[in-house]
Protein backbone atom coordinates (compact mmCIF):
# COMPACT_ATOMS: atom_id res chain seq x y z
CA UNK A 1 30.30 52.62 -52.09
CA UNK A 2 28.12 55.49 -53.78
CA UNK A 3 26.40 55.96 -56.68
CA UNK A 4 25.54 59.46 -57.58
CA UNK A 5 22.70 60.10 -60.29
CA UNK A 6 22.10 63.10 -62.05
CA UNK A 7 18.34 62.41 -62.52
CA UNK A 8 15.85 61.80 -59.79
CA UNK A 9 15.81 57.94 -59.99
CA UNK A 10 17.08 54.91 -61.81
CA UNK A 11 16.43 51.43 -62.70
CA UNK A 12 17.99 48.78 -61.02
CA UNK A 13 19.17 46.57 -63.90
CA UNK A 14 21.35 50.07 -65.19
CA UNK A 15 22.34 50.97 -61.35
CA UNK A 16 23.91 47.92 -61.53
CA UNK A 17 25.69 48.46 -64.47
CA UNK A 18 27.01 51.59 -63.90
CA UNK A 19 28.52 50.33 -60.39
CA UNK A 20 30.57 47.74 -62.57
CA UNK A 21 28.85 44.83 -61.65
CA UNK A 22 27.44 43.56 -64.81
CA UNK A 23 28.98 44.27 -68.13
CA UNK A 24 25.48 44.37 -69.97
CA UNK A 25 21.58 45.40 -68.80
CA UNK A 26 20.87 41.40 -69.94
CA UNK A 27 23.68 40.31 -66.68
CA UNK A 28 22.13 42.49 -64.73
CA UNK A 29 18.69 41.01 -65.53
CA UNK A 30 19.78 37.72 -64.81
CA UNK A 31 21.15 38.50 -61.62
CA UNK A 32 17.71 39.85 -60.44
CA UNK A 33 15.87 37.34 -61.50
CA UNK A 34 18.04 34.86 -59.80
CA UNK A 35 17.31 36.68 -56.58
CA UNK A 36 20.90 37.67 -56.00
CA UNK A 37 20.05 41.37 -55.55
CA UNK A 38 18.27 43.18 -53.13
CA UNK A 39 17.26 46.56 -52.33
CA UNK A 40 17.12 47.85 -49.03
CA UNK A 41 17.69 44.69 -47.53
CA UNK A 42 14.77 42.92 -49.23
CA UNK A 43 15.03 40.62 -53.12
CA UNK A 44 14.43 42.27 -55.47
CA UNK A 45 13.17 40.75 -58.92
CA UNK A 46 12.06 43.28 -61.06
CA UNK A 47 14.59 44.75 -63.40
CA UNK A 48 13.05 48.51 -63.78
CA UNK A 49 12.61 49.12 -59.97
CA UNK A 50 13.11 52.64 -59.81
CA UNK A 51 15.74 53.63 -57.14
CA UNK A 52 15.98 56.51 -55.24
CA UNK A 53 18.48 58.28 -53.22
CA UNK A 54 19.17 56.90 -50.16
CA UNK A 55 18.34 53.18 -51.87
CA UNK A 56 20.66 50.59 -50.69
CA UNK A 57 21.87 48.02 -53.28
CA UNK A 58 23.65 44.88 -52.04
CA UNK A 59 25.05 42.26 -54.78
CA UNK A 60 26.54 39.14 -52.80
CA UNK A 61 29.32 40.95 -50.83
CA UNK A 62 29.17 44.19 -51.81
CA UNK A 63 26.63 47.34 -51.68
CA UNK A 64 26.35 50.77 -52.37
CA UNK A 65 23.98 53.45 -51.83
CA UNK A 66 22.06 55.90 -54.41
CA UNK A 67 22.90 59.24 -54.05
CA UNK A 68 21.78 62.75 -56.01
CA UNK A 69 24.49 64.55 -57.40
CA UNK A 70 24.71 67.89 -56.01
């Protein structure tokens, strides 16, 4: 799965929002602070970790990639 961004980054806890995981930025803080997200292969805990493209997110079975709209 993608995720294209208009802007040259964004945070993980709204990435993960706008791919339909969460419902609400305070789900998607819980699930990083439960260390059930990571980012390029590696747990991620902090909610405003800026992503980039070419960041991979991975949430349980399921990941997507950042990519810059064109």
């Amino acid at each position: 799965m993608k995720l294209e961004i208009y802007t040259p980054f964004i945070r993980l806890d709204q990435a993960l929002q706008f791919a339909g995981f969460t419902q609400t930025g305070g789900e998607s803080t819980m699930l990083i602070l439960e260390e059930e997200v990571m980012v390029n292969g590696e747990i991620e805990t902090r909610r405003g970790r800026k992503l980039y493209p070419g960041d991979e997110v991975t949430f349980g079975e399921d990941t997507f990639i950042i990519e810059q709209e064109k």
